[in-house]
C-alpha atoms as a PDB file:
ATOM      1  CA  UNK A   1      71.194  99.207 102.929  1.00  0.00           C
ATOM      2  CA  UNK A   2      75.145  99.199 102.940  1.00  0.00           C
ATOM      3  CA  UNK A   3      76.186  95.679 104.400  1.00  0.00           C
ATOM      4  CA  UNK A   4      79.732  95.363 105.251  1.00  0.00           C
ATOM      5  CA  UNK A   5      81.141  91.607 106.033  1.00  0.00           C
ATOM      6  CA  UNK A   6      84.791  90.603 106.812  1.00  0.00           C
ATOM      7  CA  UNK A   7      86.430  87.400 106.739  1.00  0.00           C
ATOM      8  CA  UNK A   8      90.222  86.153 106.633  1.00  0.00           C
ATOM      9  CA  UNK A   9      91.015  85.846 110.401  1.00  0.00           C
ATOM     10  CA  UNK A  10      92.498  83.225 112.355  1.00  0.00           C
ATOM     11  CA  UNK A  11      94.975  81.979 113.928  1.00  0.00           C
ATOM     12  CA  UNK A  12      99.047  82.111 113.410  1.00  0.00           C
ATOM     13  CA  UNK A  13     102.061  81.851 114.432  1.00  0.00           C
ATOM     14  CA  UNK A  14     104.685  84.765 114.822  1.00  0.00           C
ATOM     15  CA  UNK A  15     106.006  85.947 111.160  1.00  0.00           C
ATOM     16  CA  UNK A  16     103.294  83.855 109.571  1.00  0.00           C
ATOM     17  CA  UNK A  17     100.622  86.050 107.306  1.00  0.00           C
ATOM     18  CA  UNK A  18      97.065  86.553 106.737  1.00  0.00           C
ATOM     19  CA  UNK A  19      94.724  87.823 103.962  1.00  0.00           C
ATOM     20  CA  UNK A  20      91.568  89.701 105.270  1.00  0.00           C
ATOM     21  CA  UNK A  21      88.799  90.390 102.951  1.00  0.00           C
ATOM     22  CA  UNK A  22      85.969  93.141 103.098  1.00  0.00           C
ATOM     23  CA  UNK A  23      82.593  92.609 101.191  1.00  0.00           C
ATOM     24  CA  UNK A  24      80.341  95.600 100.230  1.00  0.00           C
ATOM     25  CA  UNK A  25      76.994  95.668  99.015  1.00  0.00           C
ATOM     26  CA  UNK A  26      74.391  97.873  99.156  1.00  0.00           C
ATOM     27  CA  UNK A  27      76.738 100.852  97.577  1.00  0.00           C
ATOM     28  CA  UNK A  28      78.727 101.767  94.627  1.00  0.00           C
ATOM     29  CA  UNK A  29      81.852 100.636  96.309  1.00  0.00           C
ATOM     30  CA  UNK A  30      84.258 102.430  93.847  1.00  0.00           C
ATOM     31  CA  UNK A  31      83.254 106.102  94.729  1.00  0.00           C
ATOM     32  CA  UNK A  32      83.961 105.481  98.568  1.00  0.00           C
ATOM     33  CA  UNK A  33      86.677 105.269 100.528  1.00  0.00           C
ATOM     34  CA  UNK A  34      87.074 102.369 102.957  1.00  0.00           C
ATOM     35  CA  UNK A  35      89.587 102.219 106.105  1.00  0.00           C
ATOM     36  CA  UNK A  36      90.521  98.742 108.180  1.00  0.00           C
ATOM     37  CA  UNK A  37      90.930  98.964 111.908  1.00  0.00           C
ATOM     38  CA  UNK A  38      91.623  96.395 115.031  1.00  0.00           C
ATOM     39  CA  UNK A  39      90.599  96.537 118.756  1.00  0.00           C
ATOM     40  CA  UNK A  40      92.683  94.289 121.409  1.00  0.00           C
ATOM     41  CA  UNK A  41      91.028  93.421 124.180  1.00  0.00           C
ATOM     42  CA  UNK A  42      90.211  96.703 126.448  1.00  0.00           C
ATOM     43  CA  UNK A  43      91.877  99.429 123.978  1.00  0.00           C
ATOM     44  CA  UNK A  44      89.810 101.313 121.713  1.00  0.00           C
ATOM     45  CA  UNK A  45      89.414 100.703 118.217  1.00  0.00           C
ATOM     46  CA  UNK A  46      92.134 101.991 116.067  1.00  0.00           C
ATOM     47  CA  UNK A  47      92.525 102.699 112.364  1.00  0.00           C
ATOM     48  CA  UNK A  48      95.481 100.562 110.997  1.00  0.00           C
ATOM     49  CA  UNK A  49      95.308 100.576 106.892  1.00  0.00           C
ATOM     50  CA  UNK A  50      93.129 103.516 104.753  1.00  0.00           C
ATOM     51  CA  UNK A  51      92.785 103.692 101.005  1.00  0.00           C
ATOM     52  CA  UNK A  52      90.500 106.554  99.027  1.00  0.00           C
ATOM     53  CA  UNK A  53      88.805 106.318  96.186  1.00  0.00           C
ATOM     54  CA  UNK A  54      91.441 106.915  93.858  1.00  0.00           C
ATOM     55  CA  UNK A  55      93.874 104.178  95.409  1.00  0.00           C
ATOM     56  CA  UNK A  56      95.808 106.055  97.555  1.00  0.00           C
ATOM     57  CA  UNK A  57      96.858 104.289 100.921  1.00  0.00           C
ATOM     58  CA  UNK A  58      97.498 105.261 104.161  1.00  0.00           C
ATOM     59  CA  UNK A  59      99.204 103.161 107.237  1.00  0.00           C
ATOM     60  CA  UNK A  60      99.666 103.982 110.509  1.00  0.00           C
ATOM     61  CA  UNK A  61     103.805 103.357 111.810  1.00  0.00           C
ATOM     62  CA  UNK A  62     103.292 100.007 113.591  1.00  0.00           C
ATOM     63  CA  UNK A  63     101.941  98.222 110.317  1.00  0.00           C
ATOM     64  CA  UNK A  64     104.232 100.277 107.807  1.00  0.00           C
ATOM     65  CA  UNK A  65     105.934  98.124 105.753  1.00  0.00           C
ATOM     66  CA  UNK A  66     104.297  94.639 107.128  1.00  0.00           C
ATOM     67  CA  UNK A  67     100.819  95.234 105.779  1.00  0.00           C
ATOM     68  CA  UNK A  68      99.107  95.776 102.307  1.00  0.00           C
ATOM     69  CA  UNK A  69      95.331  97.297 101.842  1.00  0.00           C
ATOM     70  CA  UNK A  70      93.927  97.281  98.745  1.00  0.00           C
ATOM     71  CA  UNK A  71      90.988  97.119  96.698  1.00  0.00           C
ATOM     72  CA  UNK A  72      89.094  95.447  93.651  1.00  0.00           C
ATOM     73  CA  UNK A  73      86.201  97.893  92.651  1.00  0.00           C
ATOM     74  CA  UNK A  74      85.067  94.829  90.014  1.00  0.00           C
ATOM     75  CA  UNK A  75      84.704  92.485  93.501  1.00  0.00           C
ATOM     76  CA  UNK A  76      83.081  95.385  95.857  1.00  0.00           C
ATOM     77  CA  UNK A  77      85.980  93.847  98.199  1.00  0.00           C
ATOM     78  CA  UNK A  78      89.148  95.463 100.053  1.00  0.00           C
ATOM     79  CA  UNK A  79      92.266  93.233 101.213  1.00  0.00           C
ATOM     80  CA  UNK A  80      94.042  93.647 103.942  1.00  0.00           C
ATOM     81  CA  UNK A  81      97.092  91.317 103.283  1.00  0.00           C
ATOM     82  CA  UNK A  82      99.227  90.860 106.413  1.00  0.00           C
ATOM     83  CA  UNK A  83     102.796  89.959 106.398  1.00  0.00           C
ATOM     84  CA  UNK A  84     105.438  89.068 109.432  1.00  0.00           C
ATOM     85  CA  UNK A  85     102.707  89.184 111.862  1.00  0.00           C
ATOM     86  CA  UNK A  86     103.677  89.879 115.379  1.00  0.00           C
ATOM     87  CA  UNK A  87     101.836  88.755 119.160  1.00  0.00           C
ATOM     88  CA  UNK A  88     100.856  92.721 119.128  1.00  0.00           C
ATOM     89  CA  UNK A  89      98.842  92.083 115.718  1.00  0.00           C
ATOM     90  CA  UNK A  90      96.543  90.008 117.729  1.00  0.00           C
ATOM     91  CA  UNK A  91      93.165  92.278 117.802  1.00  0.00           C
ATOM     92  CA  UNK A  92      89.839  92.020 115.962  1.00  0.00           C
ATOM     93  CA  UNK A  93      89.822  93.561 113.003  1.00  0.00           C
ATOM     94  CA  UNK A  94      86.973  95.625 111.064  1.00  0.00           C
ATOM     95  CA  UNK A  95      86.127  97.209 107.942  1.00  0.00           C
ATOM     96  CA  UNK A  96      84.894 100.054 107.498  1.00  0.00           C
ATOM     97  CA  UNK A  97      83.133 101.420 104.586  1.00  0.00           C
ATOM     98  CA  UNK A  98      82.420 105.248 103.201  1.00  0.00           C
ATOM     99  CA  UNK A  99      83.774 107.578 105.676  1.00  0.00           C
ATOM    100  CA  UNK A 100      85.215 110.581 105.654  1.00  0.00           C
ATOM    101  CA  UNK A 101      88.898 112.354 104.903  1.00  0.00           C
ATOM    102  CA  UNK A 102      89.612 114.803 107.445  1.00  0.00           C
ATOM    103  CA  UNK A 103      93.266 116.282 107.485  1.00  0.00           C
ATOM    104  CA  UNK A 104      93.872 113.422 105.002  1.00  0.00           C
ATOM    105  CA  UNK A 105      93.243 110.842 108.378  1.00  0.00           C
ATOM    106  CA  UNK A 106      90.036 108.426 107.140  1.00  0.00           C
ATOM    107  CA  UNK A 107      87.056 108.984 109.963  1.00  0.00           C
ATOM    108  CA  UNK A 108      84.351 105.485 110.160  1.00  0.00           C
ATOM    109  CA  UNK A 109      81.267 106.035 108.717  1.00  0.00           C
ATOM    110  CA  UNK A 110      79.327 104.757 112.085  1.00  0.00           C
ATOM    111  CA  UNK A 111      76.515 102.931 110.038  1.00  0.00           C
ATOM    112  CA  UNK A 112      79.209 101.119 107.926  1.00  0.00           C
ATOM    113  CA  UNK A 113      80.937  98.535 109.944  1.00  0.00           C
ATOM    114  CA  UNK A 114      81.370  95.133 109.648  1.00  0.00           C
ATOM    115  CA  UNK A 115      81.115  92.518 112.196  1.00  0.00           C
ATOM    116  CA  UNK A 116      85.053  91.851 112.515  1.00  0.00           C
ATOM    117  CA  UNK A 117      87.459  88.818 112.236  1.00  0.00           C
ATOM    118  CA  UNK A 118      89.691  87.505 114.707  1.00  0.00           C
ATOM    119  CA  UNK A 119      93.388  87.268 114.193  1.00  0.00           C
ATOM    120  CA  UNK A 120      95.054  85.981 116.913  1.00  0.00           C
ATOM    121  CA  UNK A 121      99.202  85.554 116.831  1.00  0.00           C
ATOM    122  CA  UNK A 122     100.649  83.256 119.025  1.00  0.00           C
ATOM    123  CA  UNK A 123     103.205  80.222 119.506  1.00  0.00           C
END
């Protein structure tokens, strides 16, 4: 059984940076790919970082250039490293492990989640 545990969140201030980290067991965590996504209170659950298999990364435009996703197949862990964090970062985030590409755009496996972290930025 794939189980999927995040940790890293907390509190900041504005331009102030966070590390997330993703856990994986249960799979061989270097033939999957593995997306990170956030929810704010009442929106939906959004993909924000993706990276495949082979390394490649993805990121959607409001995270371009502030945040980093990457993985250590040795540690069956992703990162989501988190620079110049902005009030509109605030959100839970979760990992999500072994979905699908489709149009190059990584899908959630819906068995594979994790239980999320906070990150909250504020003054």
């Amino acid at each position: 059984q794939v189980q999927v545990v995040e940790s890293g969140g907390g509190l900041v201030q504005p331009g102030e940076s966070l590390t997330l980290s993703c856990v994986v067991s249960g799979s061989i965590f270097s033939i999957y790919h593995l997306g990170w996504f956030r929810q704010a209170p009442g929106k939906q659950r959004d993909l924000v970082a993706q990276i495949t298999m082979y390394g490649k990364t993805e990121y959607v435009g409001a995270v371009q250039g502030r945040f980093t996703i990457s993985r250590d197949n040795d540690k069956n862990t992703a990162y989501l490293q988190m620079n110049s964090l902005r009030p509109e970062d605030t959100a839970i985030y979760y990992c999500n492990f072994g979905g699908s590409l489709i149009g190059g755009t990584y899908n959630p496996n819906p068995y594979n989640w994790g239980q999320g972290t906070q990150v909250t930025v504020s003054s």
